[in-house]
Protein backbone atom coordinates (compact mmCIF):
# COMPACT_ATOMS: atom_id res chain seq x y z
CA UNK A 1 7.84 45.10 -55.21
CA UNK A 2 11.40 44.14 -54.11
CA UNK A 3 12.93 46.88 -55.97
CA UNK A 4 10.40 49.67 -54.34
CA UNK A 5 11.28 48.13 -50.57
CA UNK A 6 14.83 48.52 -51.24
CA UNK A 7 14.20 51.94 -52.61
CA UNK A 8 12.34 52.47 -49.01
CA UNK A 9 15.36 51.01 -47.25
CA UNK A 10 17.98 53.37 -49.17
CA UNK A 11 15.46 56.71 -48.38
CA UNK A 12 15.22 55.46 -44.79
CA UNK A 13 18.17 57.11 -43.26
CA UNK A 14 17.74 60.41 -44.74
CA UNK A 15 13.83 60.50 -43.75
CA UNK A 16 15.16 59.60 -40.01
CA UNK A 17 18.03 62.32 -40.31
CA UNK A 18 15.54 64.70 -41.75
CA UNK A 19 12.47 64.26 -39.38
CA UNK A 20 15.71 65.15 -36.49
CA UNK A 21 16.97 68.27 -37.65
CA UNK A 22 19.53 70.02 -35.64
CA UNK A 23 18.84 72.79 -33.66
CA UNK A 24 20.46 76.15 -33.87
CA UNK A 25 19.85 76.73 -30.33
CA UNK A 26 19.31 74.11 -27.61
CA UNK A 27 18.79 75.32 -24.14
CA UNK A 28 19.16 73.05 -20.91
CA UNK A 29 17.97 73.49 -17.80
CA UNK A 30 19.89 71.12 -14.97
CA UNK A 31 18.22 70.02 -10.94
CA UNK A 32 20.02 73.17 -9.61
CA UNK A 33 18.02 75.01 -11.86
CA UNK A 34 15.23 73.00 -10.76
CA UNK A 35 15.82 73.77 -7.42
CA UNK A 36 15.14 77.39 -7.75
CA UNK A 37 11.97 77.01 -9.87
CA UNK A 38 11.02 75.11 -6.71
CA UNK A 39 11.60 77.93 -4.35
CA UNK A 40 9.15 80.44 -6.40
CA UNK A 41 6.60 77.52 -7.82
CA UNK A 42 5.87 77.19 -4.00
CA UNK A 43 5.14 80.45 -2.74
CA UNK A 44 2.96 80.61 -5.90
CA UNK A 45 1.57 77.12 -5.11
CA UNK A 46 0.73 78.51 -1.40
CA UNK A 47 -0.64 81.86 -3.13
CA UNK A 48 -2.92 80.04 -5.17
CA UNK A 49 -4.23 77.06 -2.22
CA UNK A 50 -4.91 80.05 0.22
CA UNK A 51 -7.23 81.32 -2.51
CA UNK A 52 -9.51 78.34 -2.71
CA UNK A 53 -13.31 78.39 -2.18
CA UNK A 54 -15.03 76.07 -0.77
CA UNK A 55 -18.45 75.66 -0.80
CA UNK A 56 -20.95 76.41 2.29
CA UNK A 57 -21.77 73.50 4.11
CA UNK A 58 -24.95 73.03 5.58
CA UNK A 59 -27.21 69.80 7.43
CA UNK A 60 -28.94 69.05 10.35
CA UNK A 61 -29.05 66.35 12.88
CA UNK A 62 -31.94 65.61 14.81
CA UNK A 63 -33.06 69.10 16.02
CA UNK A 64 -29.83 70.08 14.73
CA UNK A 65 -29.56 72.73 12.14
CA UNK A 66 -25.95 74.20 10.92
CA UNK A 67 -24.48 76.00 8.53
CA UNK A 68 -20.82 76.19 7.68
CA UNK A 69 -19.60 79.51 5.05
CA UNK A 70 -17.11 81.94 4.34
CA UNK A 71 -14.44 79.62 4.55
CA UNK A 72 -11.13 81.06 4.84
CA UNK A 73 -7.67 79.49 4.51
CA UNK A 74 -5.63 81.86 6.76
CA UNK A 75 -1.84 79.73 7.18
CA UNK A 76 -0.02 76.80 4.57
CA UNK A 77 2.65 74.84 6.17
CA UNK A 78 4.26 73.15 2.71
CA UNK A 79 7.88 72.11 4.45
CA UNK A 80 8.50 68.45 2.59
CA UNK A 81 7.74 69.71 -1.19
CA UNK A 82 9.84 68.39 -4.12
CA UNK A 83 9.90 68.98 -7.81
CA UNK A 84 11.98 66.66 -9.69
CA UNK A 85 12.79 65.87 -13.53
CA UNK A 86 10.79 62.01 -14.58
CA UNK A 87 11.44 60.62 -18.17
CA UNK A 88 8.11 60.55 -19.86
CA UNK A 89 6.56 62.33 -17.45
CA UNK A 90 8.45 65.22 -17.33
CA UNK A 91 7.92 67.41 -14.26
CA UNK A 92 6.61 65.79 -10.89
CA UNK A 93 5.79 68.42 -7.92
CA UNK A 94 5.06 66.46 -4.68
CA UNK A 95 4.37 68.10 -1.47
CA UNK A 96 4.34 65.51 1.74
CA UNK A 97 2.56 65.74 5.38
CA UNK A 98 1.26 69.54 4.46
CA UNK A 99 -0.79 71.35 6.38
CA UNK A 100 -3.62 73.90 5.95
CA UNK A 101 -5.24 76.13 8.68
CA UNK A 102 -8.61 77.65 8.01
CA UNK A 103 -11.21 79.56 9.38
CA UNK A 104 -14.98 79.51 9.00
CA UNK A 105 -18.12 81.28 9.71
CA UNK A 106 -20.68 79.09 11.79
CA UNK A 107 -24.04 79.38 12.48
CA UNK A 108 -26.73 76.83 14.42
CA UNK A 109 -29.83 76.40 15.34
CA UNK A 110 -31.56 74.11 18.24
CA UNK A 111 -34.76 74.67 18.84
CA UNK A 112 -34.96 78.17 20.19
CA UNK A 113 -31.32 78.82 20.36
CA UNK A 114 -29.57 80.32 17.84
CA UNK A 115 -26.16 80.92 17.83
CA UNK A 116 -23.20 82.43 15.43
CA UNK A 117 -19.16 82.84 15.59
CA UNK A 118 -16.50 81.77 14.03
CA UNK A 119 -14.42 77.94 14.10
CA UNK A 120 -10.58 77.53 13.52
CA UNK A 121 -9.62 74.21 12.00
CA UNK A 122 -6.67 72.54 10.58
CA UNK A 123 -6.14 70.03 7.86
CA UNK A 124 -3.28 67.88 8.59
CA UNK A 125 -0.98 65.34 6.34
CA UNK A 126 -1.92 66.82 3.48
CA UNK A 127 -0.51 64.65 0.46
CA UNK A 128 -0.17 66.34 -3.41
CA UNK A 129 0.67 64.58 -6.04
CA UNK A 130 1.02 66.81 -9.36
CA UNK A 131 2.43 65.01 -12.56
CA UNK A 132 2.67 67.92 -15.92
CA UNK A 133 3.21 67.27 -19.06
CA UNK A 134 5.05 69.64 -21.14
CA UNK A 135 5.11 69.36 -25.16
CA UNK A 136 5.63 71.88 -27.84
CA UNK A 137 2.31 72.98 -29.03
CA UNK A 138 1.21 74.01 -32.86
CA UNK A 139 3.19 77.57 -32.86
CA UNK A 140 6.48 75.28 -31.57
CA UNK A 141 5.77 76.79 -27.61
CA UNK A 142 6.57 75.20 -25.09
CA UNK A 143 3.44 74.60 -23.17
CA UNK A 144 2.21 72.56 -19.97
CA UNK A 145 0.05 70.38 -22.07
CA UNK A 146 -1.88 67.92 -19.38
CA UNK A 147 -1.73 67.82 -15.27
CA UNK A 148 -2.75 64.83 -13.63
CA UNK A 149 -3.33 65.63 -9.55
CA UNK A 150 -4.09 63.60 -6.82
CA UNK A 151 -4.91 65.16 -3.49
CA UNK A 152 -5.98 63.81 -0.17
CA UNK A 153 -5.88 64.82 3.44
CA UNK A 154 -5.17 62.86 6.54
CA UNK A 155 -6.80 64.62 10.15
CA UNK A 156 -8.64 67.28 10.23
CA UNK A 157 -9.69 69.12 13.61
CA UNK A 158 -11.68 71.74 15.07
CA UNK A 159 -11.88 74.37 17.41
CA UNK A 160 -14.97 74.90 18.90
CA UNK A 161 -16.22 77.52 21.41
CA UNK A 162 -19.09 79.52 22.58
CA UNK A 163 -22.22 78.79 24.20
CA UNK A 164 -22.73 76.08 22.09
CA UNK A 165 -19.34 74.08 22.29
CA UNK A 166 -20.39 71.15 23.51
CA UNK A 167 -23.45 70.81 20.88
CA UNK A 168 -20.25 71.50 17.98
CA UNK A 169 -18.25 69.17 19.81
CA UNK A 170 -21.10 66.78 19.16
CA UNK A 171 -21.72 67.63 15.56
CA UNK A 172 -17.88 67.72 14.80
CA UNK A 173 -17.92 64.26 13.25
CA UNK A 174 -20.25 65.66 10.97
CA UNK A 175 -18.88 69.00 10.28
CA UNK A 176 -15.34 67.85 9.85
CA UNK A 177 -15.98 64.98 7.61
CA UNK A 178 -17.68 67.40 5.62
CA UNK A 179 -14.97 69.96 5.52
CA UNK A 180 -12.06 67.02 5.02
CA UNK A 181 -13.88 66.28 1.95
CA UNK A 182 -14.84 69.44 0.45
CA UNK A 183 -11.13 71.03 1.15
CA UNK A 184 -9.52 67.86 -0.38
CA UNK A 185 -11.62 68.30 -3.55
CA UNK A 186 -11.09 71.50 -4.92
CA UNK A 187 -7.38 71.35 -4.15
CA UNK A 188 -6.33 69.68 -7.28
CA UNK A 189 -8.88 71.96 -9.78
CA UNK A 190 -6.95 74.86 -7.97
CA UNK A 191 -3.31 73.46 -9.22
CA UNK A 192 -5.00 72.55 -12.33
CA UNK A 193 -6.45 76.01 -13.06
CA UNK A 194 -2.91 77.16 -12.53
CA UNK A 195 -0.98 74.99 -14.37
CA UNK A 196 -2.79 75.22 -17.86
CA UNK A 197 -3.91 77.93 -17.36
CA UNK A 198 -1.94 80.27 -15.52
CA UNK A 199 1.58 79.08 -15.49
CA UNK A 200 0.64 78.57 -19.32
CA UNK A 201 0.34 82.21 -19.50
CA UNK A 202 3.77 82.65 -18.05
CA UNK A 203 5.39 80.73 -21.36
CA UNK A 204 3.09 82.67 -23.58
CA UNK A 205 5.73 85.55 -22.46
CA UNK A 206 8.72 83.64 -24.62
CA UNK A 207 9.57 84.90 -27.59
CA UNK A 208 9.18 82.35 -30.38
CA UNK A 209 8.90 84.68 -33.76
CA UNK A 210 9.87 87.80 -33.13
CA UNK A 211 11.63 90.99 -35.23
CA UNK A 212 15.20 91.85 -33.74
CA UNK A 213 15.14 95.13 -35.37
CA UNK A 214 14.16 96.48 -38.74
CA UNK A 215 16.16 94.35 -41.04
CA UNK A 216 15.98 90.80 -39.58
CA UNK A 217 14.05 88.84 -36.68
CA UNK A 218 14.52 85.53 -35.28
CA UNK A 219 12.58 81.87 -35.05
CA UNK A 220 12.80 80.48 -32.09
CA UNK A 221 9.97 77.74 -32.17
CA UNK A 222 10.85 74.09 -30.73
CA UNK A 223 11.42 72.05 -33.03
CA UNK A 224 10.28 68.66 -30.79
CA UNK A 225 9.03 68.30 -27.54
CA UNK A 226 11.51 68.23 -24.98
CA UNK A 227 13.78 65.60 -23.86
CA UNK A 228 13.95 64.70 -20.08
CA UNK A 229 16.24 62.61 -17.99
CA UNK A 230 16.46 62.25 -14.30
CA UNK A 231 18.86 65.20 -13.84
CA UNK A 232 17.92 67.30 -17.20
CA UNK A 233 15.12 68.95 -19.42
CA UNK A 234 16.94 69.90 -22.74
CA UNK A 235 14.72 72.31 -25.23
CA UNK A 236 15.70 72.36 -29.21
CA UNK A 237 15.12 75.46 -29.95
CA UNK A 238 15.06 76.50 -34.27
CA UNK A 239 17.42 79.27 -33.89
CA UNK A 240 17.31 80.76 -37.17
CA UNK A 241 17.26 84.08 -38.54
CA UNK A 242 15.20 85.15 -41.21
CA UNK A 243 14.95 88.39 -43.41
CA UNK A 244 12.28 90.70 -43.05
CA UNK A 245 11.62 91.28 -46.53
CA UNK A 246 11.46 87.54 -46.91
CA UNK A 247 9.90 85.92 -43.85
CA UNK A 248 9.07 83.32 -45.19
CA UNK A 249 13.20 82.15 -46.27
CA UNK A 250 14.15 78.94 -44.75
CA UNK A 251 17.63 78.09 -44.34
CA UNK A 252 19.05 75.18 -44.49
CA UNK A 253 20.85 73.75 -41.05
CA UNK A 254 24.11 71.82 -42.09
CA UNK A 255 26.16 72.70 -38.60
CA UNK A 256 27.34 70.91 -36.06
CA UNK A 257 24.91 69.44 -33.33
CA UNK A 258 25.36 71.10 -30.35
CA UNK A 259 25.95 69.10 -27.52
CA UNK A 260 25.96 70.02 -23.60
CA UNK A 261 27.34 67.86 -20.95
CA UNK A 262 27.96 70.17 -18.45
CA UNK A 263 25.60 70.41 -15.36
CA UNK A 264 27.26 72.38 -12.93
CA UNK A 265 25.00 75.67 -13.42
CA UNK A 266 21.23 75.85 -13.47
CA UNK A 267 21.29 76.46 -17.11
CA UNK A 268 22.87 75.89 -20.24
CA UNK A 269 22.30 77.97 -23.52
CA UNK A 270 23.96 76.23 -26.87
CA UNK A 271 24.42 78.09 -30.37
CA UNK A 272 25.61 76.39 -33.45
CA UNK A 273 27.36 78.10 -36.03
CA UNK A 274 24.22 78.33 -38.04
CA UNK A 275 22.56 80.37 -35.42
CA UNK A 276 24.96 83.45 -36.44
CA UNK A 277 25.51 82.02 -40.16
CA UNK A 278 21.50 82.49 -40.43
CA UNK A 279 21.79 85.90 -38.76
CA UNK A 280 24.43 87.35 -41.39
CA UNK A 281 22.89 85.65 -43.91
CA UNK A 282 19.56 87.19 -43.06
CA UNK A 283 21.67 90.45 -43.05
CA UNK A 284 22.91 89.92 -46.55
CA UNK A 285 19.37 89.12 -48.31
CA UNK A 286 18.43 92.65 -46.66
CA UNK A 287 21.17 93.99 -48.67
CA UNK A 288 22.48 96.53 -45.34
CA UNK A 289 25.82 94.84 -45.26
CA UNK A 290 27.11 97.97 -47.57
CA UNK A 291 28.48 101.02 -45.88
CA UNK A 292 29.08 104.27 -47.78
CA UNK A 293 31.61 107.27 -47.11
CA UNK A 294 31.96 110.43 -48.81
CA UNK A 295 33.69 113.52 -48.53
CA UNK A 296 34.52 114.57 -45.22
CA UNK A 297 33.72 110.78 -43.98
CA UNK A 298 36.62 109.70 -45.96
CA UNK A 299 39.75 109.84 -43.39
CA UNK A 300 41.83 112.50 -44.57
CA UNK A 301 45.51 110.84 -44.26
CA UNK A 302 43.61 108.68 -46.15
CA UNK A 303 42.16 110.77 -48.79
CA UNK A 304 45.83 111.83 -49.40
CA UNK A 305 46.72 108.28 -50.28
CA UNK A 306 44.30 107.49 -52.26
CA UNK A 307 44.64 110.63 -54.45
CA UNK A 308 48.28 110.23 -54.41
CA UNK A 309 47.95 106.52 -55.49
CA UNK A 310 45.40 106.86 -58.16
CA UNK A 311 47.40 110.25 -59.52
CA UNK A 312 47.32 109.34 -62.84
CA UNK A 313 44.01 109.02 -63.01
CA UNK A 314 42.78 111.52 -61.55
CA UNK A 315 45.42 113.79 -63.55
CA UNK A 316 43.39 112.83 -66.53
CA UNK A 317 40.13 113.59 -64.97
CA UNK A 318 40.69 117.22 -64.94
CA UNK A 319 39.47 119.38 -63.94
CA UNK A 320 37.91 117.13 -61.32
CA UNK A 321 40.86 116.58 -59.48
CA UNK A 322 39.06 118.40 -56.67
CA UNK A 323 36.04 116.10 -56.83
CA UNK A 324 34.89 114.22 -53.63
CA UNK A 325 35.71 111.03 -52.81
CA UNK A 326 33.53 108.34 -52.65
CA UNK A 327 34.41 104.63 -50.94
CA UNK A 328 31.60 102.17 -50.70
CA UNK A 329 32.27 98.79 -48.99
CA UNK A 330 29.92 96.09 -49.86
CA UNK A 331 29.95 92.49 -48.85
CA UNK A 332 30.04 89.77 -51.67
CA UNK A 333 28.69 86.66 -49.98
CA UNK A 334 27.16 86.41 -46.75
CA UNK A 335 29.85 85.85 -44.17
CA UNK A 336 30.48 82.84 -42.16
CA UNK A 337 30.97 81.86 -38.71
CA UNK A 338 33.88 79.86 -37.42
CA UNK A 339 33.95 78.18 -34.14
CA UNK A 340 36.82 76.99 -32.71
CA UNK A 341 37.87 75.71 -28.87
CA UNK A 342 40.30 78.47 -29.53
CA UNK A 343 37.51 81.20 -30.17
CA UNK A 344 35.04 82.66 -32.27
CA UNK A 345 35.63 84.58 -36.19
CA UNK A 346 34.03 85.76 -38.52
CA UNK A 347 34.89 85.33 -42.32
CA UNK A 348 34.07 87.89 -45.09
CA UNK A 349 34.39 89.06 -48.55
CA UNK A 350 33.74 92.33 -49.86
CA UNK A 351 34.50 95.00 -52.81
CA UNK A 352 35.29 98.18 -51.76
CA UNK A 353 34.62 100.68 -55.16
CA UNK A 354 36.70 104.20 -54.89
CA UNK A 355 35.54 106.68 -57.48
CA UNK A 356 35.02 110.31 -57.71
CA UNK A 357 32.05 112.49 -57.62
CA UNK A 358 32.01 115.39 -59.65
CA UNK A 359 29.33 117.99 -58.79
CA UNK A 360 26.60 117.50 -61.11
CA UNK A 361 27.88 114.54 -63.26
CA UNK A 362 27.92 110.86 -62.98
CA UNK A 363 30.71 109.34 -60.20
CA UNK A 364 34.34 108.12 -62.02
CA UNK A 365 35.37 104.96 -60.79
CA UNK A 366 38.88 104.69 -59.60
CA UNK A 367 39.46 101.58 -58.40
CA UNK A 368 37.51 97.95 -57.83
CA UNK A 369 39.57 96.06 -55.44
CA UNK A 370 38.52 92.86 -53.71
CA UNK A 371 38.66 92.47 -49.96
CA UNK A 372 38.80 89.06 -47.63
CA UNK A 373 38.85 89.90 -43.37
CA UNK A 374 38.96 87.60 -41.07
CA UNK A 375 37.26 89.09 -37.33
CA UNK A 376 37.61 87.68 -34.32
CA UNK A 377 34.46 87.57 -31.96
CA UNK A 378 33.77 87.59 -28.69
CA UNK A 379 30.60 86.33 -27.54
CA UNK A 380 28.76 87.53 -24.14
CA UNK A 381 25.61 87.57 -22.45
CA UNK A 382 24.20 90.32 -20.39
CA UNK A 383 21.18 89.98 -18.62
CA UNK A 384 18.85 87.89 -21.40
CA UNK A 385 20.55 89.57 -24.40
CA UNK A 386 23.38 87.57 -26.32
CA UNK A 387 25.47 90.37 -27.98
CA UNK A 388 28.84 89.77 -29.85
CA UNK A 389 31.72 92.38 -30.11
CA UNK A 390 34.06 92.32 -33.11
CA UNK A 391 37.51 93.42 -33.76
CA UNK A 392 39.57 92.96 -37.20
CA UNK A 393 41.96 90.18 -37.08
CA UNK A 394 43.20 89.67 -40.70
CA UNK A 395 42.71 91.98 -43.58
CA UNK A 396 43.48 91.24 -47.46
CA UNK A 397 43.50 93.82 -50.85
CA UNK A 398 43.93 92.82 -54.29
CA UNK A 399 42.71 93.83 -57.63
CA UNK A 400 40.14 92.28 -59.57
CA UNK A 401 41.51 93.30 -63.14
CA UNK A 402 45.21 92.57 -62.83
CA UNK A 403 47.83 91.19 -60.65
CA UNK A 404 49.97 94.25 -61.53
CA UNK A 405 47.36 96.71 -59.95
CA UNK A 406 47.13 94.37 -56.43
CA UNK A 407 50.93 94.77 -56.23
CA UNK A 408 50.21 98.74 -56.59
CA UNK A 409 47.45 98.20 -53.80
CA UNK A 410 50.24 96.89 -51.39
CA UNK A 411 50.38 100.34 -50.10
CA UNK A 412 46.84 100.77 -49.15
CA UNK A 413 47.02 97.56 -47.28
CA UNK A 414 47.88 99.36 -43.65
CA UNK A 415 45.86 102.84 -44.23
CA UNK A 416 42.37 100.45 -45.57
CA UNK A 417 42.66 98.22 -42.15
CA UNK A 418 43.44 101.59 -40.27
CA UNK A 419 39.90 102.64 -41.35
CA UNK A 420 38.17 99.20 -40.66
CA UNK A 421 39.68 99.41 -37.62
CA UNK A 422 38.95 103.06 -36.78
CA UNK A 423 36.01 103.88 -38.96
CA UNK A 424 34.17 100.71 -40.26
CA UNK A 425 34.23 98.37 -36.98
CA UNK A 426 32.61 101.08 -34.48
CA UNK A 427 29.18 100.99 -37.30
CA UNK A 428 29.44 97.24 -37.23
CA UNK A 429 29.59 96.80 -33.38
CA UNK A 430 26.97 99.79 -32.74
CA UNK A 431 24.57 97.34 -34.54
CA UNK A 432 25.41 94.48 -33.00
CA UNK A 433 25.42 96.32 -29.43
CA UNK A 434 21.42 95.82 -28.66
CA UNK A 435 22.20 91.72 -28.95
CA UNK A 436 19.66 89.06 -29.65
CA UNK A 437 16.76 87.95 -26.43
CA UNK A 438 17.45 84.49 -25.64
CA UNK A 439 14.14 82.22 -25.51
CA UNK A 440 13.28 82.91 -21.56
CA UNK A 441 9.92 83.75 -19.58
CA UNK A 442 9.89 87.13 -18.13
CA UNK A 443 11.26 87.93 -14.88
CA UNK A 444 13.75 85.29 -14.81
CA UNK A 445 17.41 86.45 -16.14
CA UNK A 446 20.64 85.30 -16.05
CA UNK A 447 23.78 85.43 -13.47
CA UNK A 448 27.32 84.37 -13.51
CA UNK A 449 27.75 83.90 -17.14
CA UNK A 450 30.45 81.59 -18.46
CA UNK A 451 30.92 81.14 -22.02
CA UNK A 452 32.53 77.75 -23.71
CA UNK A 453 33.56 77.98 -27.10
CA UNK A 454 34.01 74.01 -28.32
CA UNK A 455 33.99 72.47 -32.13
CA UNK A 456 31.23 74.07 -34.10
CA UNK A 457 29.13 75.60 -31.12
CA UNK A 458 29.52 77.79 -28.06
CA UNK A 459 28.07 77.11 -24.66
CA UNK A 460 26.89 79.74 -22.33
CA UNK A 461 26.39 78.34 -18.42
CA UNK A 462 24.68 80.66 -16.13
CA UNK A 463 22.49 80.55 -13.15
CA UNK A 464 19.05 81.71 -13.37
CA UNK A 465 17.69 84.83 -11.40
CA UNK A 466 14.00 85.73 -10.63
CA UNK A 467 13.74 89.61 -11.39
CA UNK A 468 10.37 89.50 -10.70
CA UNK A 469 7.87 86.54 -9.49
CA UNK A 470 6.00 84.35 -11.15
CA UNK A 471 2.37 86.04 -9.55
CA UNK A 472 3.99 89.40 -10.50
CA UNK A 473 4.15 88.20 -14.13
CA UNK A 474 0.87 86.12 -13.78
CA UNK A 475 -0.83 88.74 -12.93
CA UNK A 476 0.10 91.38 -15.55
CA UNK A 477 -0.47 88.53 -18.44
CA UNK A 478 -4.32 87.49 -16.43
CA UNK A 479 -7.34 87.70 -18.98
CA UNK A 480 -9.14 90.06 -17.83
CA UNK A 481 -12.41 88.08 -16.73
CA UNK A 482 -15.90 89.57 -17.98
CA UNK A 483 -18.48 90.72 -15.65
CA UNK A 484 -20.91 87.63 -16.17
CA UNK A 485 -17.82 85.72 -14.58
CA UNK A 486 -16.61 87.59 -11.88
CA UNK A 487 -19.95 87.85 -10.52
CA UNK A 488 -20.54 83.95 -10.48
CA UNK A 489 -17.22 83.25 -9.31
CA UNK A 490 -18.58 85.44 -6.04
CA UNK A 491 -19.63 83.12 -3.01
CA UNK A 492 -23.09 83.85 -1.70
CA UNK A 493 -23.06 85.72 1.74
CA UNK A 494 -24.36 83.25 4.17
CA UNK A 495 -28.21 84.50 6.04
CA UNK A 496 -28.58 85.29 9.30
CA UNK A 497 -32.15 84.66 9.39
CA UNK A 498 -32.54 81.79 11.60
CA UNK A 499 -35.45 81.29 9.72
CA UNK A 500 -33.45 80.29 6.31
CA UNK A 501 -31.47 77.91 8.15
């Protein structure tokens, strides 16, 4: 027994270390940011209260009989609103001393007289209270996962006028009790509805597992739920690449942690060095880090060298001195990424093969000769893409079979980076050019990037920018509600038979 708890003790850290992994990608959005999800969550707050339906009200006092319908809400005043970051709560939207104008169909009966017209009224010091709760859900979303609401409303007054005034002034007790409470409680099963429901919808629009193009795609499920403080909401994000033709491939995360203690810009985008490690990787077990030139794609100052260099050879390959020539540069290992305060590179090892290829007869090998480059890379972001341009920095021949055959490859050294340079980097950096999507909701991109480079990670601070809004968005995402639905959803058109009154 004591020799299994101290067994349990030893396993302990690891289980902790492993239940944390780190993330490849961590993503944090600051108050400023918070300020401008503000701005649009409360002309779509006010879209979505000026849409409410209240029910028909309808009583009579005495010889009294009314009927109150087709409510309206025709003006929001929502001046005092805040929505601020709360540990274990998360997000908490409060709007203070609100108010709500609204208009109303009424219609009344005393004895003999009937009359009909419509009322103006206004709801004043409103008070909403909205807590949400956001969590990653099963598919690692992020995902407004409960709302609590609380909702009430101060005054509430009516206009009345007509024939009948003073008889509404008499029932307005009544009539705006009524309408207080009614207003007051379908307020917070409005919010609700559009909280987990339709702001959900919104976050369905990140990507979480997507393809990046036809080799490789990307992971970008949460791997907790996130972590909020009074000024931040930081999201761990995966990160990882993964191969098409083996989806399934994990890959182990031994990086460095990012970590972001800037706040200065509304948002803050992290990537460790495993988030490109996992993308070449995922490259490599595709097997399309090989590039092939033949023939009139070989340079031809440096088809001259090569023939010249490899004369003996080819002497005794005649009569196929004329042959074509054939290079094909393959990488060994998947590369690695390097990041550095002072900026971004990327190792790599290759072979590049020269042979010849005679018309109609199996290629001659000329030449196996090892390669090591270093690249240097410069990260950017434009718009929601993250793309990364690279340029050759170091470059490195020698043999494989002998050490006297590298020192005869000291010649090639120049005319091989030449074509890197000239020939090999423009295929690499046309692939990279479409970039990667960064985990956002669409219609909001990015302004004012700034990229960080620090000790095993990069930073990217930017501000946020709504290209479209969030009802825009809403809307093109909406299930589209079946027939049965929409029809019951309808409010009843009021009578105008006295007689139904």
């Amino acid at each position: 027994m004591a020799a299994g708890s101290c067994l349990l003790l030893l396993l302990l850290p690891s289980l902790v270390t492993a239940s944390h992994s780190p993330p490849g990608c961590r993503i944090r959005i600051t108050s400023k940011g918070l300020d401008l999800v503000k701005q649009e969550g409360l002309r779509f707050v006010e879209q979505e209260l000026q849409n409410i339906t209240v029910s028909d009200l309808h009583g009579n006092e005495g010889q009294f009989q009314y009927n109150i319908s087709q409510v309206k809400v025709t003006d929001l005043q929502l001046a005092l609103s805040d929505l601020n970051f709360q540990p274990q709560q998360h997000l908490v939207f409060n709007i203070n001393n609100a108010s709500i104008s609204l208009r109303f169909r009424r219609q009344l009966l005393y004895w003999f007289f009937y009359d009909i017209g419509s009322i103006n009224a206004s709801a004043d010091g409103v008070h909403i209270y909205t807590v949400l709760q956001l969590a990653k859900d099963e598919a690692g979303r992020l995902k407004i996962s409960n709302m609590t609401c609380n909702a009430s409303i101060a005054r509430m007054h009516a206009g009345f006028s007509g024939t009948l005034r003073k008889v509404y002034e008499f029932l307005s007790t009544f009539i705006v009790t009524g309408m207080r409470f009614l207003l007051s409680q379908q307020i917070c099963p409005s919010l609700e509805h559009a909280s987990l429901v339709l702001l959900n919808s919104l976050l369905d629009t990140v990507p979480v597992r997507n393809y990046v193009d036809e080799h490789i795609g990307i992971d970008y499920s949460l791997l907790r739920d996130p972590s909020v403080s009074t000024d931040t909401l930081d999201l761990d994000f995966k990160g990882m690449f993964f191969p098409r033709v083996r989806e399934d491939q994990e890959l182990e995360n031994h990086a460095v942690e990012p970590v972001i203690k800037e706040t200065e810009r509304m948002v803050y985008v992290a990537f460790s060095e495993y988030f490109f490690d996992s993308a070449m990787h995922s490259y490599f077990q595709a097997g399309v880090l090989t590039i092939e030139l033949q023939g009139e794609k070989v340079p031809k100052d440096l088809e001259v060298l090569l023939r010249a260099t490899f004369f003996g050879t080819i002497f005794m390959l005649s009569p196929s001195v004329d042959a074509p020539l054939r290079l094909v540069l393959q990488v060994s290992a998947p590369p690695r990424c390097i990041i550095k305060p002072s900026g971004t590179s990327v190792s790599v090892s290759a072979f590049l093969n020269i042979s010849l290829v005679p018309p109609d007869r199996p290629p001659v090998q000329l030449s196996s000769m090892a390669m090591e480059t270093k690249l240097s890379a410069k990260v950017f972001l434009q718009g929601k893409a993250l793309r990364v341009q690279l340029d050759l920095r170091r470059f490195r021949i020698y043999s494989k079979q002998s050490a006297l055959e590298s020192l005869a490859l000291f010649s090639l050294q120049a005319p091989l980076k030449t074509l890197l340079q000239l020939t090999i980097m423009p295929i690499i950096n046309e692939r990279t050019k479409k970039g990667v999507q960064i985990p956002l909701p669409e219609g909001m991109d990015f302004t004012r990037e700034v990229v960080t480079n620090h000790a095993g990670f990069l930073t990217v601070g930017a501000d946020l920018h709504f290209s479209k809004g969030l009802r825009e968005v809403i809307e093109k995402y909406r299930p589209v509600p079946t027939a049965a639905a929409y029809s019951s959803s309808q409010p009843a058109e009021p009578s105008l038979d006295p007689s139904l009154l």
